[in-house]
C-alpha atoms as a PDB file:
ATOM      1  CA  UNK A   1       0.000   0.000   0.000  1.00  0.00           C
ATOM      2  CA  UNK A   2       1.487   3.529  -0.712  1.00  0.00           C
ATOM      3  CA  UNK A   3       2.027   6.198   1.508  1.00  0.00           C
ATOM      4  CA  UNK A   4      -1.055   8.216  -0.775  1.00  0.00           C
ATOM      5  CA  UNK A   5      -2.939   5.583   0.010  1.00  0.00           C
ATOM      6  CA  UNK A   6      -2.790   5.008   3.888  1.00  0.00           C
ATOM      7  CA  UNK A   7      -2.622   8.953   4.098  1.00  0.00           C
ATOM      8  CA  UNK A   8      -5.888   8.850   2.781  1.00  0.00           C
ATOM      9  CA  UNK A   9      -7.699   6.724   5.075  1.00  0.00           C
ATOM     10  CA  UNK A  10      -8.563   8.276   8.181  1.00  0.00           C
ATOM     11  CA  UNK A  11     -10.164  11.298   5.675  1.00  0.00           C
ATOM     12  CA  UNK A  12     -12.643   8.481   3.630  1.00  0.00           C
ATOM     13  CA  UNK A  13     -13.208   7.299   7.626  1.00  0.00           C
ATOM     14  CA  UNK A  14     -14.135  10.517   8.649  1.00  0.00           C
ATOM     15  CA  UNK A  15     -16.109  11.018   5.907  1.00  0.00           C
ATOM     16  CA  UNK A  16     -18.389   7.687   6.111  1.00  0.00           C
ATOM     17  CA  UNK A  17     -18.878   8.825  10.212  1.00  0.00           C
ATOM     18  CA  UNK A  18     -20.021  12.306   9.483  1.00  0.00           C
ATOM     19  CA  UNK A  19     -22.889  10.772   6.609  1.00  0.00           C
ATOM     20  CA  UNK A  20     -23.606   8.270   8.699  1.00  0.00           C
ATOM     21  CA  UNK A  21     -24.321  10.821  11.756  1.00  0.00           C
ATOM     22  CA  UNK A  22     -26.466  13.056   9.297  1.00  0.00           C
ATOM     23  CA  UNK A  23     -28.336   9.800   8.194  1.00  0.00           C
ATOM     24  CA  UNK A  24     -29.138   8.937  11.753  1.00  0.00           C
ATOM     25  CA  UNK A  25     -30.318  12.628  12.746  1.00  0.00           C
ATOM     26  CA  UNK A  26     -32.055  12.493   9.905  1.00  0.00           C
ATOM     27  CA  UNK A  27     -34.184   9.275  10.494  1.00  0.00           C
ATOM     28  CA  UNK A  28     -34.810  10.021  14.137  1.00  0.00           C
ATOM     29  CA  UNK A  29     -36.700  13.633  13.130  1.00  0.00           C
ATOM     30  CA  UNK A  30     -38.621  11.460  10.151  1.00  0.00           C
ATOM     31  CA  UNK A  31     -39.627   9.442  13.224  1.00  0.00           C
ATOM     32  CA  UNK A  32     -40.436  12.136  15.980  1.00  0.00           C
ATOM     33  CA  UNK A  33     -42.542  13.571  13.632  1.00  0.00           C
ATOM     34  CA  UNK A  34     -44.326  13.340  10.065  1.00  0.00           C
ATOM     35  CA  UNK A  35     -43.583  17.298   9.956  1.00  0.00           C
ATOM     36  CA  UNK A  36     -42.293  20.563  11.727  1.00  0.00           C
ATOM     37  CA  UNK A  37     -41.281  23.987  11.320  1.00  0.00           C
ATOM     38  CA  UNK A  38     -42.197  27.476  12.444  1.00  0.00           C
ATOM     39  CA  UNK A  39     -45.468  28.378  13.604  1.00  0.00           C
ATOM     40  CA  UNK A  40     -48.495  29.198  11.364  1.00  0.00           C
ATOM     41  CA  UNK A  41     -48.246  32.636  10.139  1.00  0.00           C
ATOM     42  CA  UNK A  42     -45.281  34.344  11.616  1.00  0.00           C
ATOM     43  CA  UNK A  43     -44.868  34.418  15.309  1.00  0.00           C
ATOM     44  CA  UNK A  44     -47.921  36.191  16.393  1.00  0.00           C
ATOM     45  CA  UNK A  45     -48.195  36.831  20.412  1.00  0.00           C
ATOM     46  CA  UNK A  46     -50.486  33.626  21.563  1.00  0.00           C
ATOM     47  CA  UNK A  47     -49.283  33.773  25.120  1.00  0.00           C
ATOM     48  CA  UNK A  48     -47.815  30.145  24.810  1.00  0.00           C
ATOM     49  CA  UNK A  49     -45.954  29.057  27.818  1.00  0.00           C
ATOM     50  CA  UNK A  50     -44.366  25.586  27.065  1.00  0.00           C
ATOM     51  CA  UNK A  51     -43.414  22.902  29.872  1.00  0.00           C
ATOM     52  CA  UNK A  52     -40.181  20.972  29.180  1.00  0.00           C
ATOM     53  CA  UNK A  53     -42.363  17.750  27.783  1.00  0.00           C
ATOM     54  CA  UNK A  54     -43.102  20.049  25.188  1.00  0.00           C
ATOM     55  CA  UNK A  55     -46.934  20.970  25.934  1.00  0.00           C
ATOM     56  CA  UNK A  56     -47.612  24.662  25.153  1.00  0.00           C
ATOM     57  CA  UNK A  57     -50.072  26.277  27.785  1.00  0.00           C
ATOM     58  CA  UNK A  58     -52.478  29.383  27.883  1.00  0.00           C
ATOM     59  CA  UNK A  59     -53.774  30.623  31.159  1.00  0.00           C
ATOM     60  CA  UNK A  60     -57.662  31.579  31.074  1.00  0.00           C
ATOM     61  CA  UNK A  61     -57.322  35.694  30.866  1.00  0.00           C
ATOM     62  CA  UNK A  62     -55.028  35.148  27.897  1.00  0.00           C
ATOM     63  CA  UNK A  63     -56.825  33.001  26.222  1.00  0.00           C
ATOM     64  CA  UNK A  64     -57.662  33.743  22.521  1.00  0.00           C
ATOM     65  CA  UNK A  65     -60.760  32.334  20.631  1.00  0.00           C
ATOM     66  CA  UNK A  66     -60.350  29.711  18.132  1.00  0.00           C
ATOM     67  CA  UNK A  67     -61.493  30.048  14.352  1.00  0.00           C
ATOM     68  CA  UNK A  68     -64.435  28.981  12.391  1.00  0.00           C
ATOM     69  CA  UNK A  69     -64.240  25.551  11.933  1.00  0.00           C
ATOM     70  CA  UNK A  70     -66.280  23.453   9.531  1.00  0.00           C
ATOM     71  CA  UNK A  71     -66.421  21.038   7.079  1.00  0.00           C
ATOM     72  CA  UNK A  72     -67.035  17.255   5.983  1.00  0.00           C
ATOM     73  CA  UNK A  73     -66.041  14.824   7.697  1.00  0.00           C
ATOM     74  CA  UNK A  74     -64.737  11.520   6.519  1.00  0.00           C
ATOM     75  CA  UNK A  75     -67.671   9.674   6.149  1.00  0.00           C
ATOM     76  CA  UNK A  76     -69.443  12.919   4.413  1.00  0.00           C
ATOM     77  CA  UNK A  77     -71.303  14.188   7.153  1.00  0.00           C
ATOM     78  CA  UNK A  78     -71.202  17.816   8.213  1.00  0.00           C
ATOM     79  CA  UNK A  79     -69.065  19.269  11.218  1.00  0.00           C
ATOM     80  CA  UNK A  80     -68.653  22.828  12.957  1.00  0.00           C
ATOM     81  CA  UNK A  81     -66.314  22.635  15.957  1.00  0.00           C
ATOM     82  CA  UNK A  82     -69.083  25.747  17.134  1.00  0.00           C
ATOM     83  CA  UNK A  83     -71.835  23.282  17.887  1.00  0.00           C
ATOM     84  CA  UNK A  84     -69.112  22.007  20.731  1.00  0.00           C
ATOM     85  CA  UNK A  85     -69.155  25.211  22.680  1.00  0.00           C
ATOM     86  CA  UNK A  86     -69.648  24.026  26.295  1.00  0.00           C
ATOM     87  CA  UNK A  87     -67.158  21.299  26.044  1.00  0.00           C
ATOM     88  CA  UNK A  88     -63.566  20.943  25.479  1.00  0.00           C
ATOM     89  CA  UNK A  89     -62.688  20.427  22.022  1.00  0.00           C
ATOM     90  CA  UNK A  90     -58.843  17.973  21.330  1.00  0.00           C
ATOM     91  CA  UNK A  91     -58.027  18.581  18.201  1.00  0.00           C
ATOM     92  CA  UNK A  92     -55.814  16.114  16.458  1.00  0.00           C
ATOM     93  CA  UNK A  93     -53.786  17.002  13.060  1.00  0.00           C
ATOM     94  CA  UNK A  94     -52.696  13.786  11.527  1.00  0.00           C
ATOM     95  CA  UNK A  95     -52.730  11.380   8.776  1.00  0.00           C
ATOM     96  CA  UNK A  96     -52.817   7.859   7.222  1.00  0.00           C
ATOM     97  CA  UNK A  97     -49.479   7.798   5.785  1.00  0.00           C
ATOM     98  CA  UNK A  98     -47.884   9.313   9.099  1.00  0.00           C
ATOM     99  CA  UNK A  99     -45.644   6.835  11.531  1.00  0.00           C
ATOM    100  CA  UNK A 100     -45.795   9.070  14.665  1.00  0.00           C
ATOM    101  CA  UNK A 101     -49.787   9.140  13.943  1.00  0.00           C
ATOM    102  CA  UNK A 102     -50.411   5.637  13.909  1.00  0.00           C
ATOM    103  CA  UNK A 103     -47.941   5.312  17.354  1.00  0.00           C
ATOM    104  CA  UNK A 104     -50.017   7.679  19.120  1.00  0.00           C
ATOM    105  CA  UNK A 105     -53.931   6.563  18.170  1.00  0.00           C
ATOM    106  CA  UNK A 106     -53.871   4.303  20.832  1.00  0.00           C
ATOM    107  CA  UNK A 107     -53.407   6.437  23.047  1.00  0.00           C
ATOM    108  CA  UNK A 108     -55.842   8.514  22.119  1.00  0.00           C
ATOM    109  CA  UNK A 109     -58.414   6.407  21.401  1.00  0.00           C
ATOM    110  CA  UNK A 110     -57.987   5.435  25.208  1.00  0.00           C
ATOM    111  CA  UNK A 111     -58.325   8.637  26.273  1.00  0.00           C
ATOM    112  CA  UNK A 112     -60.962   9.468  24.567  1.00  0.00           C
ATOM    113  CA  UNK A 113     -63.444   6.958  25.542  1.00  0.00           C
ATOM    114  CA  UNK A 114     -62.149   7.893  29.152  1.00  0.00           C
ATOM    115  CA  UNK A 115     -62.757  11.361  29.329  1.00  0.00           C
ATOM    116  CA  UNK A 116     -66.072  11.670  26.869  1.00  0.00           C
ATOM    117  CA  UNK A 117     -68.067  11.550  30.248  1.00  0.00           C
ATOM    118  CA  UNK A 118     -66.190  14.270  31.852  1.00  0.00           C
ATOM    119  CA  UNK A 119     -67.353  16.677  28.274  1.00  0.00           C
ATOM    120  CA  UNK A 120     -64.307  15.984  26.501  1.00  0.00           C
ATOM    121  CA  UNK A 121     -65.065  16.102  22.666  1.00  0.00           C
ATOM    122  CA  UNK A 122     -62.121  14.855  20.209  1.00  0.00           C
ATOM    123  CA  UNK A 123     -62.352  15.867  16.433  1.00  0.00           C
ATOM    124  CA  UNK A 124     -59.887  14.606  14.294  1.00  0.00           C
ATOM    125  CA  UNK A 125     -58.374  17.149  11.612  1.00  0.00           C
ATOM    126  CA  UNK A 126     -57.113  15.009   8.681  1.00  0.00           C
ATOM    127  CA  UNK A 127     -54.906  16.011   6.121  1.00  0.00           C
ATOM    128  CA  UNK A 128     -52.610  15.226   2.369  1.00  0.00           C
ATOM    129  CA  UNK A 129     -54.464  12.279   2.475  1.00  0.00           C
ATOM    130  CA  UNK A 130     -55.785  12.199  -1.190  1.00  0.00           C
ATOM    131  CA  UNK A 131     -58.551  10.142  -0.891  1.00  0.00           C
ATOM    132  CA  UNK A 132     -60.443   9.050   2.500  1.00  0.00           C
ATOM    133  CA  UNK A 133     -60.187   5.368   1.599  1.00  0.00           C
ATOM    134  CA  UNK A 134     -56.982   5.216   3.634  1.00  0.00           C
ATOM    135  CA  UNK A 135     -57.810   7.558   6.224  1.00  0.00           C
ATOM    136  CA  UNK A 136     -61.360   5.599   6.856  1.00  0.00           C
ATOM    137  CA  UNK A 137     -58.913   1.988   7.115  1.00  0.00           C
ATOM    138  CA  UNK A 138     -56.861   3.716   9.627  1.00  0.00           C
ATOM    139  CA  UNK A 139     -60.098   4.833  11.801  1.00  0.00           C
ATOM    140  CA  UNK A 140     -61.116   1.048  11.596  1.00  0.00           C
ATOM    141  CA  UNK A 141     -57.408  -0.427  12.399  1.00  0.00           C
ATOM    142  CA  UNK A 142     -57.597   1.915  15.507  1.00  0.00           C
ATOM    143  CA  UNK A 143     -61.164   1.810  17.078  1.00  0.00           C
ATOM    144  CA  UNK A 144     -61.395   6.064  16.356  1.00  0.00           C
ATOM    145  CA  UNK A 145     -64.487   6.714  18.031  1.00  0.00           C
ATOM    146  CA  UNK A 146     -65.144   9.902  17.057  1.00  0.00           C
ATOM    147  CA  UNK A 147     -65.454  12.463  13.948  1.00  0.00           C
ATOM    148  CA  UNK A 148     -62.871  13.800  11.825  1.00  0.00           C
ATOM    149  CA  UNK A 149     -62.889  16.161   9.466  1.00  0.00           C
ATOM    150  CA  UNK A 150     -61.293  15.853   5.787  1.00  0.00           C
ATOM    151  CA  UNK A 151     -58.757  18.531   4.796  1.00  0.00           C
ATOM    152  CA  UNK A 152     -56.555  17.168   2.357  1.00  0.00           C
ATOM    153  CA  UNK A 153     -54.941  20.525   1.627  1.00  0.00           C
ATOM    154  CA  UNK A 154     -54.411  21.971   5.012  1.00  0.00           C
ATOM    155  CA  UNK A 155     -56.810  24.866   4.505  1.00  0.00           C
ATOM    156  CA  UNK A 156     -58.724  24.669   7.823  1.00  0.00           C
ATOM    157  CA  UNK A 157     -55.416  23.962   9.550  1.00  0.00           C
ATOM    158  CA  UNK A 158     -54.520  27.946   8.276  1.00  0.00           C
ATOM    159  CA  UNK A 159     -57.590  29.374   9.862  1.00  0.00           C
ATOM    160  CA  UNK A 160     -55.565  29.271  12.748  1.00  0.00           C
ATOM    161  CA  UNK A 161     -54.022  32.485  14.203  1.00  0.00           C
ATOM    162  CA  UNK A 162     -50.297  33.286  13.921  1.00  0.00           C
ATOM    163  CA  UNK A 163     -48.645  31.454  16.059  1.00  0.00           C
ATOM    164  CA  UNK A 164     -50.945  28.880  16.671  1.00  0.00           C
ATOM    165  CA  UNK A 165     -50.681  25.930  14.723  1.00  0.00           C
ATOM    166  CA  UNK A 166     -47.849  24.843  12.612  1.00  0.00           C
ATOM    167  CA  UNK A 167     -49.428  23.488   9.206  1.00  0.00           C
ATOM    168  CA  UNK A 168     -46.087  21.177   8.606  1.00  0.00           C
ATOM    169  CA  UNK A 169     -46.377  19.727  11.858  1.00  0.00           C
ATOM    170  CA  UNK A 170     -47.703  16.159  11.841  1.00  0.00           C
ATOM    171  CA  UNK A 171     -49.053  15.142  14.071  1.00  0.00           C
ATOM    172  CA  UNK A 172     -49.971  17.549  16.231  1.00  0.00           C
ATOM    173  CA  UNK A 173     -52.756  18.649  18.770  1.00  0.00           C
ATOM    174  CA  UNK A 174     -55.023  22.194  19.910  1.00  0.00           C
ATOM    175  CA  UNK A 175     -57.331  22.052  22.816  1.00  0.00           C
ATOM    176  CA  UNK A 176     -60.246  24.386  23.192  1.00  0.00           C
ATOM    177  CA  UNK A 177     -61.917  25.509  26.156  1.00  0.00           C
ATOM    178  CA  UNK A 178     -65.467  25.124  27.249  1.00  0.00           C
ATOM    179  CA  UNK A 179     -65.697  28.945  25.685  1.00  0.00           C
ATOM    180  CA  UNK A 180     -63.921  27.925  22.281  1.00  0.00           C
ATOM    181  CA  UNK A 181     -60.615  29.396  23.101  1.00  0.00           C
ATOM    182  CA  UNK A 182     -57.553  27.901  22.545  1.00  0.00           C
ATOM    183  CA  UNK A 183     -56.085  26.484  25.517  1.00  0.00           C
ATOM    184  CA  UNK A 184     -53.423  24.449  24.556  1.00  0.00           C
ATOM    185  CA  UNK A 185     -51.650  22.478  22.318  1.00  0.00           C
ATOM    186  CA  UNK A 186     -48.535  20.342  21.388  1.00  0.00           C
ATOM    187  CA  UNK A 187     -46.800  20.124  17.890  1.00  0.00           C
ATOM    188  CA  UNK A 188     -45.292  16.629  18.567  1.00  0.00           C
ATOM    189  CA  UNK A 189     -46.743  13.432  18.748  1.00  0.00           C
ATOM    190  CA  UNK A 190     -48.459  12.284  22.269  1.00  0.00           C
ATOM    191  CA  UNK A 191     -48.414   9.291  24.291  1.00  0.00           C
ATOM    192  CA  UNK A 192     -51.734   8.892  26.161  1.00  0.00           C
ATOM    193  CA  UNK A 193     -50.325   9.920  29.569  1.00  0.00           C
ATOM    194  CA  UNK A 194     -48.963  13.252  28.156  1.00  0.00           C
ATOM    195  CA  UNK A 195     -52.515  13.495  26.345  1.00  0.00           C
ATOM    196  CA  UNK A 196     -53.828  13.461  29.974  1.00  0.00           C
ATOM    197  CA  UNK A 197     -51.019  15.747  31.257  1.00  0.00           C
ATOM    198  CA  UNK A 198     -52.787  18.481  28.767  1.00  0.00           C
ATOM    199  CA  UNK A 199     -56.233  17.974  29.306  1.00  0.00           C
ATOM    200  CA  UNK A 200     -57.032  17.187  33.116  1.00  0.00           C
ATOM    201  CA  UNK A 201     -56.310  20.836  34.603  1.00  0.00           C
ATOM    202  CA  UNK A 202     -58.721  22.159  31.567  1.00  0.00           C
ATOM    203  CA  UNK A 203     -61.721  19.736  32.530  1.00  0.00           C
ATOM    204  CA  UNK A 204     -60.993  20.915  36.370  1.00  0.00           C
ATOM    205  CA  UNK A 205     -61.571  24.726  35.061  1.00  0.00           C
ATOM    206  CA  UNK A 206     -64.502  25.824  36.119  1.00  0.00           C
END
């Protein structure tokens, strides 16, 4: 072997270990999440404060009210999140073709069914699905109990104030209050016990 040749080693090492560090940051963003980015719109002031698990918070005089929305859900039937008022609304971004969303419906399919009696109302929001055949298989793989609405382009998702929801992030999850305010929300997936860590102090408002 010449002296070119064992010089050159350790650099074509080096090399392989730095694309093979960028691979693996690369594959464990693709699974924390199906999407991210900045928020909706700009900044916007929304009052957010976030806790280290990554749950974003808004206390009751700060809160602002959600937007209009409406639509069909996936089974064609109609939907307006303002024929909730009175009861916390979850609302889930996700889709069919998204790991971290199929990791976290059991979760909330579990929580769902558990806090329903205490006037919890989920409402799936779900999007770049191009047809609902998929989305319908994934309701039926995972027990969804309840309603979503079909938004294949993300057009309800940008009814959202600035700051509020992240249209690239996938999954992710809003919370209204009894008065249709947003409340809370997280733009990373959620196991069931952090789903619980959002909603229990808003269903002990009064």
């Amino acid at each position: 072997m010449s002296a070119a040749s064992r010089d050159s080693r350790p650099a074509a090492t080096v090399r392989r270990a730095v694309r093979l560090g960028a691979l693996t940051a690369a594959a464990a963003l693709a699974l924390a999440a199906c999407g991210a980015g900045g928020t909706s719109g700009g900044s916007g002031n929304t009052n957010f404060v976030t806790s280290k698990d990554g749950i974003s918070t808004v206390k009751s005089a700060d809160r602002k009210p959600g937007p209009e929305i409406s639509g069909k859900t996936l089974q064609g039937e109609p939907l307006d999140l303002a024929d909730l008022r009175g009861k916390l609304v979850v609302l889930n971004v996700w889709g069919s073709w998204c790991p971290p969303c199929r990791a976290e419906a059991p979760g909330f399919v579990k929580v769902a069914k558990a806090t329903g009696p205490k006037g919890v109302e989920f409402v799936g929001l779900n999007t770049r699905d191009t047809g609902t055949g998929p989305a319908k298989r994934f309701e039926e793989n995972f027990g969804v109990p309840y309603p979503s609405l079909y938004d294949p382009a993300g057009r309800l998702m940008l009814r959202f104030p600035k700051g509020t929801l992240n249209p690239q992030a996938i999954p992710s999850t809003l919370v209204l209050d009894r008065k249709g305010r947003v409340a809370a929300r997280s733009l990373q997936p959620l196991s069931g016990e952090d789903l619980r860590k959002m909603l229990d102090p808003l269903i002990a408002e009064k």
